[in-house]
N, C-alpha and C. Protein backbone atom coordinates (compact mmCIF):
# COMPACT_ATOMS: atom_id res chain seq x y z
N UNK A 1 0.84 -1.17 0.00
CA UNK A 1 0.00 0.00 0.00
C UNK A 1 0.89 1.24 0.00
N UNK A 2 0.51 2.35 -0.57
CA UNK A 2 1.43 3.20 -0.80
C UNK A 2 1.15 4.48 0.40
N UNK A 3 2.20 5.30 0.36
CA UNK A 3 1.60 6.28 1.30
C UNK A 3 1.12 7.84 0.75
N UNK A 4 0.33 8.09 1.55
CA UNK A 4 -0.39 9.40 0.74
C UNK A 4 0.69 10.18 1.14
N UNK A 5 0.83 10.94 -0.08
CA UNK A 5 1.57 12.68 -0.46
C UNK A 5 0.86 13.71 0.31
N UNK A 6 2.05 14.58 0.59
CA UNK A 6 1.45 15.61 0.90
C UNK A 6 2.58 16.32 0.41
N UNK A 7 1.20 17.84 0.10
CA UNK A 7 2.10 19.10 -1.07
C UNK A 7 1.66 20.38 -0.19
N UNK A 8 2.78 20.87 -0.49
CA UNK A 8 2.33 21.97 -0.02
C UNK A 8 1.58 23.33 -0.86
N UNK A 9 1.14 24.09 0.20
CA UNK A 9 0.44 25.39 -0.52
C UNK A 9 0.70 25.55 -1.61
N UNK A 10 1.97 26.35 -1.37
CA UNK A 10 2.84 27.01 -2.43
C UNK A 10 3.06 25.86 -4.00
N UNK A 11 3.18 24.67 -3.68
CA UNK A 11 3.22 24.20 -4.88
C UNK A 11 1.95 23.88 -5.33
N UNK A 12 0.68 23.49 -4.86
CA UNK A 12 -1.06 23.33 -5.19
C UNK A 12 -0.99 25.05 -6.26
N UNK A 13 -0.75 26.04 -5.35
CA UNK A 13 -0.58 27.25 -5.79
C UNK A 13 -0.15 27.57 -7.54
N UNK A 14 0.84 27.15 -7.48
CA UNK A 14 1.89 27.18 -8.50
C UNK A 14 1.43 26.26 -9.91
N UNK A 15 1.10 24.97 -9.24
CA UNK A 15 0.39 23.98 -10.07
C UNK A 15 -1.00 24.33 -10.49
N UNK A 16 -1.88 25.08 -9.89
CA UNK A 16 -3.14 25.61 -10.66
C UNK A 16 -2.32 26.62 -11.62
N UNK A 17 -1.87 27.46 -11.35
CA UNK A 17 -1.30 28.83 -12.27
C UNK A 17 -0.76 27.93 -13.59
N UNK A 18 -0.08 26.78 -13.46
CA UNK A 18 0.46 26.50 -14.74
C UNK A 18 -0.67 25.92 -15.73
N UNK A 19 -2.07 25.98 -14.83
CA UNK A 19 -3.40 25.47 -15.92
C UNK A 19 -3.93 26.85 -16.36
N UNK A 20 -3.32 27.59 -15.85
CA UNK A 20 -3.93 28.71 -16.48
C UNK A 20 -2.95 29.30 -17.69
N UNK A 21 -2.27 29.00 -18.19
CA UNK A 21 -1.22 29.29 -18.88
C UNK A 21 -1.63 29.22 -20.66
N UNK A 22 -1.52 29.82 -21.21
CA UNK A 22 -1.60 29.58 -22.50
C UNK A 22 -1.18 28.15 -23.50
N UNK A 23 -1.85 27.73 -23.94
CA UNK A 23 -1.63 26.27 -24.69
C UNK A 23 -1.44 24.86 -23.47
N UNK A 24 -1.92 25.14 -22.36
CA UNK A 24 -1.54 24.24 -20.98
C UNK A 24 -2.99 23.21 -20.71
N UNK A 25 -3.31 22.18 -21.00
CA UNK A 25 -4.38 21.91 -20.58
C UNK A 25 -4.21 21.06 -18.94
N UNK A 26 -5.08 20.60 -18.47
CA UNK A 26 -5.12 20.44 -17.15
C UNK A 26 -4.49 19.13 -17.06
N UNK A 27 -5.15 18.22 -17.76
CA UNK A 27 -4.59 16.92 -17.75
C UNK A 27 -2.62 16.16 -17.95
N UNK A 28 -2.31 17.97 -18.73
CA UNK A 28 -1.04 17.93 -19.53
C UNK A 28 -0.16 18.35 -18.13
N UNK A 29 -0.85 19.41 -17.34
CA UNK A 29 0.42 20.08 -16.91
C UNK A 29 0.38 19.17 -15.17
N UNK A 30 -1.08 18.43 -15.07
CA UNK A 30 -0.79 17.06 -13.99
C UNK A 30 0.19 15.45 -14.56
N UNK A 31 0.02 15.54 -15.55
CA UNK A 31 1.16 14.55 -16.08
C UNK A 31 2.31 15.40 -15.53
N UNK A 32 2.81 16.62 -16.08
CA UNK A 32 4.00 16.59 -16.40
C UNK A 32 4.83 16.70 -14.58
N UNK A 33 3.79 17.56 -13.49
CA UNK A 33 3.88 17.32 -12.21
C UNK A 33 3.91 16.41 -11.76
N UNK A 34 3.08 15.06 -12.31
CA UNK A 34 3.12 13.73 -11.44
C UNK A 34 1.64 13.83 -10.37
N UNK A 35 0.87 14.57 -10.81
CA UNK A 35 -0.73 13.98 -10.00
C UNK A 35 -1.72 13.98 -10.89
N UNK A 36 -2.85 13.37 -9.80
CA UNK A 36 -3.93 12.91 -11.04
C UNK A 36 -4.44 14.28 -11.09
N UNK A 37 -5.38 14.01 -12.35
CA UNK A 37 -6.25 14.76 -12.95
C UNK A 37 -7.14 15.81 -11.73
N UNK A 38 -7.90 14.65 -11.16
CA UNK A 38 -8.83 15.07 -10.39
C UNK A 38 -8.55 15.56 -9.31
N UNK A 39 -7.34 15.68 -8.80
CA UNK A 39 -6.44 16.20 -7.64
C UNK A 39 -6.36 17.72 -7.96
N UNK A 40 -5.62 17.62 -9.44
CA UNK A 40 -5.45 19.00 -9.76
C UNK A 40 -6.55 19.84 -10.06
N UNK A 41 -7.63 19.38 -10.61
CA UNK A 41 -8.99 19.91 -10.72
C UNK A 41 -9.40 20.92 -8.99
N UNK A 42 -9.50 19.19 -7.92
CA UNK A 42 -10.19 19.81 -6.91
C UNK A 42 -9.17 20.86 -6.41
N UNK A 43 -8.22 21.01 -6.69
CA UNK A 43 -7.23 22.49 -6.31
C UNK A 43 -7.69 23.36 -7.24
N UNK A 44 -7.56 23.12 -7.85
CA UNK A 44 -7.92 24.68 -8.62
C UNK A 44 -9.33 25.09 -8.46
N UNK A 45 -11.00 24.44 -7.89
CA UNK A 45 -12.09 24.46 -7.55
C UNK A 45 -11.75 25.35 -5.90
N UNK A 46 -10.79 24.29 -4.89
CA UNK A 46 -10.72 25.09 -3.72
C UNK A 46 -10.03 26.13 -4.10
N UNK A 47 -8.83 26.78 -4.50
CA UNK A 47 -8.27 28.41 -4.89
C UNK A 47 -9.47 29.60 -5.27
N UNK A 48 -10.26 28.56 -6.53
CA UNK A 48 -11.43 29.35 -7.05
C UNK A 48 -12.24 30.03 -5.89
N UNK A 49 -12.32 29.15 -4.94
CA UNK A 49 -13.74 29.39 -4.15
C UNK A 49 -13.54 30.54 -3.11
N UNK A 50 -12.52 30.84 -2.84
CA UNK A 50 -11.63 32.85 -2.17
C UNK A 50 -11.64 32.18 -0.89
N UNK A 51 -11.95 31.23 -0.31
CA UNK A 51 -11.63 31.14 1.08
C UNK A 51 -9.98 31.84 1.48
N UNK A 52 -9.98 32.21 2.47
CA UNK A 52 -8.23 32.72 3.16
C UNK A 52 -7.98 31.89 3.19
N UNK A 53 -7.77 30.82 3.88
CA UNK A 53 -7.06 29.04 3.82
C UNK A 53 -7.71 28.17 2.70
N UNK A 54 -7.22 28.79 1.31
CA UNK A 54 -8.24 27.56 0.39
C UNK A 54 -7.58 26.41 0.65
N UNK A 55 -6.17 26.18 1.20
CA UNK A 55 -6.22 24.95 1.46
C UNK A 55 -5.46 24.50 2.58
N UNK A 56 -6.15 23.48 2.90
CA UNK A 56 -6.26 23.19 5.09
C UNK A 56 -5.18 21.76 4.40
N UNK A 57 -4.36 21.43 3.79
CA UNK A 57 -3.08 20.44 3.45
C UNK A 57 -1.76 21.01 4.72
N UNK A 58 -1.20 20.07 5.21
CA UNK A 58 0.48 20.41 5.56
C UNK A 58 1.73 20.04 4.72
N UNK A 59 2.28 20.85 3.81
CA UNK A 59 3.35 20.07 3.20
C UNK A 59 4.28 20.38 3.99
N UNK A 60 5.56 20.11 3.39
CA UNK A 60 7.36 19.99 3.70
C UNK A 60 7.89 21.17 3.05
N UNK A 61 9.02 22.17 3.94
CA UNK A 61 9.62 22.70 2.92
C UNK A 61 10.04 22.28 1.53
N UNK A 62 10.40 20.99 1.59
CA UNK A 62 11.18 20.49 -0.21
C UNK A 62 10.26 20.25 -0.53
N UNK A 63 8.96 20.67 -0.66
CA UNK A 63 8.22 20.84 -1.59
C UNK A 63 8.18 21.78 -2.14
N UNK A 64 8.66 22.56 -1.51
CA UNK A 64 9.04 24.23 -2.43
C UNK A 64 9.51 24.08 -3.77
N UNK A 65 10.92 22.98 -3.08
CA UNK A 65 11.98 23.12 -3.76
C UNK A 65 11.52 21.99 -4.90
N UNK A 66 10.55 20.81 -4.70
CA UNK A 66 10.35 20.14 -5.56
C UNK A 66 9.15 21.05 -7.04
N UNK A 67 8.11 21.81 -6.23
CA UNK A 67 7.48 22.45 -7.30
C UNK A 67 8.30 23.71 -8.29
N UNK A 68 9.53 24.23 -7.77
CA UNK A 68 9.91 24.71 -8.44
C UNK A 68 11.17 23.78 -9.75
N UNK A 69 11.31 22.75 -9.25
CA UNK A 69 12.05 22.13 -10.06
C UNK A 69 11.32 21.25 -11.35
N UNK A 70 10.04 21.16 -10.76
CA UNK A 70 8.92 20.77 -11.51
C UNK A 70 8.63 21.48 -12.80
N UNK A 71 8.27 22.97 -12.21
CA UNK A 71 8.04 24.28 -13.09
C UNK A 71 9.22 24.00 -13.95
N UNK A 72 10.54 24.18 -13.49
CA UNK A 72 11.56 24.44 -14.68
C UNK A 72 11.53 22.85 -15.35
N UNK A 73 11.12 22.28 -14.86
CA UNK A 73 11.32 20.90 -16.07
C UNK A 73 10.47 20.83 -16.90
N UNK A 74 9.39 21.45 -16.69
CA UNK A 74 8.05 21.74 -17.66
C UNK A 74 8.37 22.50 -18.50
N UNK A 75 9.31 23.93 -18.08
CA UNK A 75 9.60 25.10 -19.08
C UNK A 75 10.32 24.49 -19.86
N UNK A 76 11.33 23.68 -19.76
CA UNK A 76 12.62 22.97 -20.49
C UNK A 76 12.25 22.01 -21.35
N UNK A 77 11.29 21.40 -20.88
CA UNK A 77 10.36 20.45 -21.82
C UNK A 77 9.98 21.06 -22.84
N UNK A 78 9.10 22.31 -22.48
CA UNK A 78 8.39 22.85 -23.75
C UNK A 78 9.49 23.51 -25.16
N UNK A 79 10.54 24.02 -24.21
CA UNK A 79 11.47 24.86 -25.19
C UNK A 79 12.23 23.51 -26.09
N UNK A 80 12.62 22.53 -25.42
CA UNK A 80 12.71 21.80 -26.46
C UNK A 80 12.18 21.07 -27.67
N UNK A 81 10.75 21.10 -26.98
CA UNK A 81 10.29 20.80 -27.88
C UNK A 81 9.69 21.24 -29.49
N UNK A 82 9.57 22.51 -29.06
CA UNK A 82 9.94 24.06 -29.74
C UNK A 82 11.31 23.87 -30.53
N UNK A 83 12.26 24.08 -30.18
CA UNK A 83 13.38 23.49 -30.81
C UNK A 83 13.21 22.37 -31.70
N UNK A 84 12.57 21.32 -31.32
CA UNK A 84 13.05 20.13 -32.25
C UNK A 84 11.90 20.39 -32.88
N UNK A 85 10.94 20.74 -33.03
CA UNK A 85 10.03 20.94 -33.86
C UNK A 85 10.39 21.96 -35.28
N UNK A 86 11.21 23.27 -34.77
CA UNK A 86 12.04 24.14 -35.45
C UNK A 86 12.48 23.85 -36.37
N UNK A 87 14.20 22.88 -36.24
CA UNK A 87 14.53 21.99 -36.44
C UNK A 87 14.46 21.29 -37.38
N UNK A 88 12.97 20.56 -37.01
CA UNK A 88 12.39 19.79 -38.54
C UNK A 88 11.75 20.95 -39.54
N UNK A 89 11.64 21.46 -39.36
CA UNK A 89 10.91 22.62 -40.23
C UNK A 89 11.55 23.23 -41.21
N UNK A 90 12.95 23.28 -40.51
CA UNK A 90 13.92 24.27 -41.41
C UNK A 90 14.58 23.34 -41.93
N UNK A 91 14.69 21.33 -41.71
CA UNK A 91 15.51 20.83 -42.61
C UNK A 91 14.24 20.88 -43.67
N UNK A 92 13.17 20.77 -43.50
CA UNK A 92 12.21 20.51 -44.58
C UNK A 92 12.28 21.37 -46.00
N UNK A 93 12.72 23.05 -45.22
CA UNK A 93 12.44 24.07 -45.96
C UNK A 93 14.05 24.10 -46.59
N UNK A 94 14.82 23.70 -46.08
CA UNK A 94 15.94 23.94 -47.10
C UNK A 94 16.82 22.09 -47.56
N UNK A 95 15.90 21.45 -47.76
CA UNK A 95 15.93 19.86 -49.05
C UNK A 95 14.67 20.12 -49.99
């Protein structure tokens, strides 16, 4: 049996903002974090709803440090992929 996670604020926080992002869908940017769907949903429903404590969770400091390493592996992801997409484009356009 596995043991339940716990995240903190700041990264629930961080992880809704990246569904709000241009070309980001919800399902995409919980893959690329590592939670389900419906996890990330009911966070972004509690943020929505303005409570001062939208969320009553305890994480760990290195969760700080894990959602920000998250974020940049997502950014790094995308730029490459940008790149290799590039890439093919411009061998296409000059054969």
């Amino acid at each position: 049996m596995s043991k339940r996670r716990k995240f903190s604020d700041e990264f629930k926080r961080e992880a809704v903002g990246l569904t709000h992002q241009p070309g980001a869908s919800l399902s995409q940017v919980a893959r690329d974090i590592g939670v389900g769907d419906g996890m990330l949903s009911r966070w972004r429903r509690e943020l929505a709803s303005g409570k001062a404590k939208a969320f009553s969770g305890s994480g760990v400091p290195r969760d700080q440090e894990m959602a920000a390493l998250k974020r940049e592996l997502a950014r790094v992801k995308k730029e490459r992929d940008f790149l290799r997409d590039a890439a093919a484009f411009f061998a296409k356009e000059s054969s």
